[in-house]
Protein backbone atom coordinates (compact mmCIF):
# COMPACT_ATOMS: atom_id res chain seq x y z
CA UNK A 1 -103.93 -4.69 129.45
CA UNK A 2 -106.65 -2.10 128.54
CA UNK A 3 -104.58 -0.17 125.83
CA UNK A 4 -103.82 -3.82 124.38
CA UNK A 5 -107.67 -4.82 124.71
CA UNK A 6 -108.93 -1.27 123.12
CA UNK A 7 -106.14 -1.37 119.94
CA UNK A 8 -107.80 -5.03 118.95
CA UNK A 9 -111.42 -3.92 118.99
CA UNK A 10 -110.47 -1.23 116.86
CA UNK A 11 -108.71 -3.65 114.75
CA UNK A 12 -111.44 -5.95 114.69
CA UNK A 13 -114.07 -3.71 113.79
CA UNK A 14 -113.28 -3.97 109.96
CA UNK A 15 -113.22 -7.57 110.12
CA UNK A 16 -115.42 -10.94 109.72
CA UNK A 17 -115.71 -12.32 113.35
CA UNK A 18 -114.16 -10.23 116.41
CA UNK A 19 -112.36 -12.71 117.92
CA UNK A 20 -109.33 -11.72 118.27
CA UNK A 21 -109.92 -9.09 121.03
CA UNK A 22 -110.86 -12.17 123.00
CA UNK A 23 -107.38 -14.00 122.51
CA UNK A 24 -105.94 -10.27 123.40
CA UNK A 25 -107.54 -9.94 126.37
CA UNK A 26 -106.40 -13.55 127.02
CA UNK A 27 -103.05 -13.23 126.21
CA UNK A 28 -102.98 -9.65 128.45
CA UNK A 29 -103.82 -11.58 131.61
CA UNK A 30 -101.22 -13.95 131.06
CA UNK A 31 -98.82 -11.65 130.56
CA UNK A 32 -100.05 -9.23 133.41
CA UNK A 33 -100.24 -12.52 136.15
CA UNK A 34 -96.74 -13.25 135.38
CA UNK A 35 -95.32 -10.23 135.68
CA UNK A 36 -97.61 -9.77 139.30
CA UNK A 37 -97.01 -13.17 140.84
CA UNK A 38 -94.62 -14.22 142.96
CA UNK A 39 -92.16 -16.46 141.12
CA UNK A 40 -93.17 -19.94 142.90
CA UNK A 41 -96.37 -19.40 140.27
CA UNK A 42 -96.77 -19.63 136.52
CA UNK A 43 -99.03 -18.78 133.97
CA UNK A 44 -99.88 -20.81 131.13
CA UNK A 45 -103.13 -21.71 128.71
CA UNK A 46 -103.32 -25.49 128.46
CA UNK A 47 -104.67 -28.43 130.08
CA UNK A 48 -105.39 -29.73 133.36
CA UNK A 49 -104.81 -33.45 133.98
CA UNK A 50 -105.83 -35.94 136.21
CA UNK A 51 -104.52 -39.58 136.97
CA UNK A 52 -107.49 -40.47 138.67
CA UNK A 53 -109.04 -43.21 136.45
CA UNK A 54 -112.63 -42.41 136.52
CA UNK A 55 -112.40 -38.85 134.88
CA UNK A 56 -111.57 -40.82 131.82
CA UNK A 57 -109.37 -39.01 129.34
CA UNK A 58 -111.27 -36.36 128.92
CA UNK A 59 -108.96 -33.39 128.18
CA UNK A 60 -109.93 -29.72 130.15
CA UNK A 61 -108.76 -26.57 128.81
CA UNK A 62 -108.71 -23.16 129.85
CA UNK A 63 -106.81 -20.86 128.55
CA UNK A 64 -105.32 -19.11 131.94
CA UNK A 65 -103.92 -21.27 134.27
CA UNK A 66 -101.76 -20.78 137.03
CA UNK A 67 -99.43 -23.41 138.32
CA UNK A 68 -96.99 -24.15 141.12
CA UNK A 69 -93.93 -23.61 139.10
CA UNK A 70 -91.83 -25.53 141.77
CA UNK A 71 -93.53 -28.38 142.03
CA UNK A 72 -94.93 -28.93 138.79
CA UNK A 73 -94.12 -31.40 135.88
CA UNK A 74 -94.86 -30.38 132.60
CA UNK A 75 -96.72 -33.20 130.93
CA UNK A 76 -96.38 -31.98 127.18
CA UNK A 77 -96.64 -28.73 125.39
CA UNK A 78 -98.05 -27.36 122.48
CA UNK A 79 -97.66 -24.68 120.27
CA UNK A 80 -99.76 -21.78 119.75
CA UNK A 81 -101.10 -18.78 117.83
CA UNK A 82 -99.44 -16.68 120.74
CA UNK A 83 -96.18 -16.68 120.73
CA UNK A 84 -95.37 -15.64 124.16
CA UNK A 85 -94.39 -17.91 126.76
CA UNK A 86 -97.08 -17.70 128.44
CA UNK A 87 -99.27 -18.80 125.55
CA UNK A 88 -97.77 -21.95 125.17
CA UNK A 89 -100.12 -24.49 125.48
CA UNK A 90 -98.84 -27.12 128.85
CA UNK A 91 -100.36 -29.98 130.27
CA UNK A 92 -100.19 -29.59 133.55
CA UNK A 93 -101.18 -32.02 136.34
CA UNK A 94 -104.61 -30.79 138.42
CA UNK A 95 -103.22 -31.06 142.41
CA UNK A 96 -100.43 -28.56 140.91
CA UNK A 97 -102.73 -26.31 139.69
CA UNK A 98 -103.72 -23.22 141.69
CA UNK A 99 -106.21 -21.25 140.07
CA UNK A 100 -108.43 -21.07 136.91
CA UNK A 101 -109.69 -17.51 135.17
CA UNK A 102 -112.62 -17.76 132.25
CA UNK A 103 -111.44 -14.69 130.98
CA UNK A 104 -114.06 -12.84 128.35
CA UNK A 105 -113.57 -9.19 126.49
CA UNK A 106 -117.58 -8.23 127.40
CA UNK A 107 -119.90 -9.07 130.83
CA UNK A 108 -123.06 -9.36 129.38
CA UNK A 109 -125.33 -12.45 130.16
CA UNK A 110 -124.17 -14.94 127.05
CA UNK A 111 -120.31 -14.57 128.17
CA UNK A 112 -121.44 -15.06 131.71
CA UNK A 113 -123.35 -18.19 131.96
CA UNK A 114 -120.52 -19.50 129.41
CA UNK A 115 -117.78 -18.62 132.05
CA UNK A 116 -119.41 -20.21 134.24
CA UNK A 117 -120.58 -23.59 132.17
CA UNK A 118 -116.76 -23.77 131.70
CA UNK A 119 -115.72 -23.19 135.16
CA UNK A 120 -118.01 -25.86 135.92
CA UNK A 121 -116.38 -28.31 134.04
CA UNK A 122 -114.12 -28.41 136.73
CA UNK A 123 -116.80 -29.75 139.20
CA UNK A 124 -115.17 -33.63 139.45
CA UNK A 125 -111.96 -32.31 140.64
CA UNK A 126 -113.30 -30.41 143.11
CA UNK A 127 -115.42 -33.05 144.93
CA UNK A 128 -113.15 -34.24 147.47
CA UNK A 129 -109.28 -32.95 148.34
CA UNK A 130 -106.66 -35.76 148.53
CA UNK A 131 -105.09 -36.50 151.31
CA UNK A 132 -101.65 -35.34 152.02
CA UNK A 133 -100.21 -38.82 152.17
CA UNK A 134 -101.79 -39.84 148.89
CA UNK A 135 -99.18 -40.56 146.34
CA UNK A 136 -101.49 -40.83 143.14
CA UNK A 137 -103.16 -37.62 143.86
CA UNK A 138 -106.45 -37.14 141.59
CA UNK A 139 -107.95 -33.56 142.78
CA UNK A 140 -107.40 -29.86 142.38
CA UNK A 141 -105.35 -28.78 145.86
CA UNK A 142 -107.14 -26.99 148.82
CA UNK A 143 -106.16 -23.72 148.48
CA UNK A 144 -107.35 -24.10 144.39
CA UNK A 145 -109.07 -20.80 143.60
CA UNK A 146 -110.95 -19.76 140.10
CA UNK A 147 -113.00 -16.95 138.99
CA UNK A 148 -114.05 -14.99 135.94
CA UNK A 149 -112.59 -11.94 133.97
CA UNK A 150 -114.32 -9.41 132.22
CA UNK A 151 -112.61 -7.02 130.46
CA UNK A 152 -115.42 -4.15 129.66
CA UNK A 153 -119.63 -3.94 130.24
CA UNK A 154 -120.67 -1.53 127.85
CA UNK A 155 -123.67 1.21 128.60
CA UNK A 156 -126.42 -0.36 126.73
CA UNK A 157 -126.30 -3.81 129.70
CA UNK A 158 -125.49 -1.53 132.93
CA UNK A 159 -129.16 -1.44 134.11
CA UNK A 160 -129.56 -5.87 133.22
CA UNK A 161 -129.28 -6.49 137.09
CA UNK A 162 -130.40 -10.08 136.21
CA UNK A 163 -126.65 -10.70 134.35
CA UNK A 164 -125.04 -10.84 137.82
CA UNK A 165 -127.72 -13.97 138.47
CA UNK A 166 -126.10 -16.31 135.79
CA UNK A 167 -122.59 -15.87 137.50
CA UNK A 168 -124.36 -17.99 140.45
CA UNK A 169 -124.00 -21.61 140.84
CA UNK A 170 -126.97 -23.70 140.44
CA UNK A 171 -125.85 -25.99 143.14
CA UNK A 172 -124.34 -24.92 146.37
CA UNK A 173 -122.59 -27.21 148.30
CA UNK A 174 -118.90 -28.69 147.57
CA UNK A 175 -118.23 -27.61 143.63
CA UNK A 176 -118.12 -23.81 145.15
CA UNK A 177 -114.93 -24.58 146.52
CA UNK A 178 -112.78 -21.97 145.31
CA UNK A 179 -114.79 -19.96 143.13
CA UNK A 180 -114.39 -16.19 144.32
CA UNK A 181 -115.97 -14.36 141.64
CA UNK A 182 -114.61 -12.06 139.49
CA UNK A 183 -113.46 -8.67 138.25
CA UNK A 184 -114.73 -6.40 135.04
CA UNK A 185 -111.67 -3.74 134.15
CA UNK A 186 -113.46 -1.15 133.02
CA UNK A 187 -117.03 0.88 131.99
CA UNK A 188 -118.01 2.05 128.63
CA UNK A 189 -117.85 5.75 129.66
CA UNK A 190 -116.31 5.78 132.78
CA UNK A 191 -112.89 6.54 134.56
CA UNK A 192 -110.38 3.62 133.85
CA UNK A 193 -109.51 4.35 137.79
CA UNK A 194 -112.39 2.46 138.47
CA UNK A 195 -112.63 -1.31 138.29
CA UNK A 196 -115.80 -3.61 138.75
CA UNK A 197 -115.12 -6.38 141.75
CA UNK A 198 -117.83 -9.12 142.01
CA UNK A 199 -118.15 -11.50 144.74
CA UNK A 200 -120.83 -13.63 146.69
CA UNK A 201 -122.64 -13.10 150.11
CA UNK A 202 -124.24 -15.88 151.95
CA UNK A 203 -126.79 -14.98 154.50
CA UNK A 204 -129.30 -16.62 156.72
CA UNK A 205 -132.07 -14.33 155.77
CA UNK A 206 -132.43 -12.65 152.29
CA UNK A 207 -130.38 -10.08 151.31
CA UNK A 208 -132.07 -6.37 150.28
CA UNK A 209 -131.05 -6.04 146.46
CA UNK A 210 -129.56 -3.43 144.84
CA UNK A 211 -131.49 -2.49 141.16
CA UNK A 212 -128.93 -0.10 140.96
CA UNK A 213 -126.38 0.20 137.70
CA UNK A 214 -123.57 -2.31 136.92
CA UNK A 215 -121.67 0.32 136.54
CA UNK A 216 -121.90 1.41 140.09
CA UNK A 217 -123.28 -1.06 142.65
CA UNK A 218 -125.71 -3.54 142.29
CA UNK A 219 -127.02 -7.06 144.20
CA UNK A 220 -129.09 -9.70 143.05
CA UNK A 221 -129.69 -13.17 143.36
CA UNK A 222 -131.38 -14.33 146.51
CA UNK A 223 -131.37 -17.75 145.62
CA UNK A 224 -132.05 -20.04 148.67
CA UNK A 225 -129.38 -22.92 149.12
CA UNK A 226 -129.94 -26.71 150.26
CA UNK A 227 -129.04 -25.53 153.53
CA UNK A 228 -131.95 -22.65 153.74
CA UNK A 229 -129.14 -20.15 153.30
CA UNK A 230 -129.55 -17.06 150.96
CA UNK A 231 -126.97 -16.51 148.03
CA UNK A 232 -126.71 -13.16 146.44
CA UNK A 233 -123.90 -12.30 143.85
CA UNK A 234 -122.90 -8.35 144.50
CA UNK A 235 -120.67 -6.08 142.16
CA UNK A 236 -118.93 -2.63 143.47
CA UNK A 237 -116.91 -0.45 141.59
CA UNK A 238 -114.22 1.46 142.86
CA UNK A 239 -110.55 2.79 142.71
CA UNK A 240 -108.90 -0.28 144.88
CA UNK A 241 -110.80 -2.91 143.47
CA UNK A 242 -107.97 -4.27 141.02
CA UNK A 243 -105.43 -4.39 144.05
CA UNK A 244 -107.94 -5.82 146.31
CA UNK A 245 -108.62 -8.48 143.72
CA UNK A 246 -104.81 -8.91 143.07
CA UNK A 247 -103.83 -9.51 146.37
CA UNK A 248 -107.13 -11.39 147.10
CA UNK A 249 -105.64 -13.84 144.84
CA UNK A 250 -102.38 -14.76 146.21
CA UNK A 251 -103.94 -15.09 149.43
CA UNK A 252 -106.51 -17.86 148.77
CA UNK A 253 -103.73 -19.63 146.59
CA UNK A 254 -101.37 -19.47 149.82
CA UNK A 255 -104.22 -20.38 152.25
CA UNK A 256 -104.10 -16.70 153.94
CA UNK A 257 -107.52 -15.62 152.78
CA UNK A 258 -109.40 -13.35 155.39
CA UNK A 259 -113.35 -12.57 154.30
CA UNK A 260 -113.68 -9.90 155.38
CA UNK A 261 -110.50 -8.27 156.31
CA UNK A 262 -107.45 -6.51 153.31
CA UNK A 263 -104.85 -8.93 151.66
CA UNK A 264 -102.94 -6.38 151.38
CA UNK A 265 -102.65 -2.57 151.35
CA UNK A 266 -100.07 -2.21 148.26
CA UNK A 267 -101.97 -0.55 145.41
CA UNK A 268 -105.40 0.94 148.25
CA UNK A 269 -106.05 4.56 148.07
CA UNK A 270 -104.92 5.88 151.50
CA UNK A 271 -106.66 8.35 153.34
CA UNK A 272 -104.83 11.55 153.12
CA UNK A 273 -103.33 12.98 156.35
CA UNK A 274 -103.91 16.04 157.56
CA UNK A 275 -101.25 18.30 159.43
């Protein structure tokens, strides 16, 4: 994903608008989540659809969605500038849909607070879960899941601890079901090894921040919740933060989620044994 991401900003340095790195990195995570998945999913941009009258007929896109493949009708598809599979644009009904990813080439605080205005968008089909009985379902499914994708943070916004801020929720109660956080790929000047993996904590007192480096570990946020609860958004970098966000993934769609405890330990560093 990173060798396809680097090639187009070199290829889009020498041109009008830089764009196209952003339908790379797109078209990358596609690619990559189909490949990864388990074959029950799949990956497509398109549209989410819902046959509950009062969301009008408004049409949502996002342009990585992944759906239960078994279960799922296609409502129409589209073509598209990518020519993959995977970029074919579907319509796909919302209580078969099992995750959303904003997915932008830089974290910096413009891409943020729009991943997470569209992300948002989503907030009618996530107030209440049908039930199981219902046969006109109108909501996104329990175990629905959807977070953000960064693909680099370059040097010069490391030290903006305030970015991580606008990747929290301005309300707190039912439209943060499902939303997990994120993951940024890679540093401007460090070791590809290491990936970025942000995620919330909830406390009932504040939480110390961390003015550290994006880079490396940092907290912020704070912000006190309708309940008197603290929310804080946190980002730590290391070598198992890709798998952990992986596996992370496939849990919450499958409703085996542990905070707090490994998906899985496919793709961890192990501790080397000694003799």
């Amino acid at each position: 994903m990173l060798d396809d991401f680097e090639k187009a900003k070199k290829q889009s340095i020498h041109r009008p608008t830089q764009t196209d790195k952003g339908k790379v990195a797109e078209a990358a995570m596609r690619e990559w989540l189909t490949q990864f998945l388990p074959k029950k999913y799949a990956v497509t941009s398109g549209y989410i659809i819902s046959q509950g009258i009062q969301f009008g007929n408004k049409l949502l896109h996002y342009d990585v969605i992944v759906y239960d493949a078994l279960n799922a009708p296609i409502l129409w598809v589209e073509k598209n500038a990518d020519n993959s599979e995977q970029g074919k644009v579907r319509a796909i009904p919302a209580e078969n849909v099992c995750c959303v990813l904003e997915v932008k080439s830089t974290f910096n605080k413009r891409s943020c607070q729009e991943a997470k205005s569209k992300l948002w968008e989503l907030a009618p089909l996530l107030e209440k879960i049908d039930d199981p009985n219902e046969p006109y379902k109108q909501f996104l499914p329990p175990n629905f899941c959807m977070g953000t994708v960064f693909f680099e943070i370059l040097g010069k916004d490391k030290t903006n601890i305030q970015i991580l801020n606008e990747l929290i929720p301005e309300k707190f109660t039912e439209d943060l079901r499902g939303y997990f956080g994120g993951i940024i790929l890679q540093a401007e000047g460090r070791d590809r090894e290491f990936t970025g993996k942000i995620s919330f904590l909830i406390s009932e007192t504040t939480i110390p921040p961390i003015f550290g480096d994006l880079t490396r570990t940092a907290i912020a946020g704070n912000f006190k919740t309708q309940e008197d609860k603290y929310f804080s958004a946190m980002i730590i970098w290391n070598t198992g933060a890709f798998a952990t966000f992986a596996h992370d993934l496939i849990a919450i769609m499958e409703g085996k989620y542990r905070n707090g405890f490994v998906s899985s330990f496919h793709g961890l560093p192990l501790p080397v044994r000694t003799p």
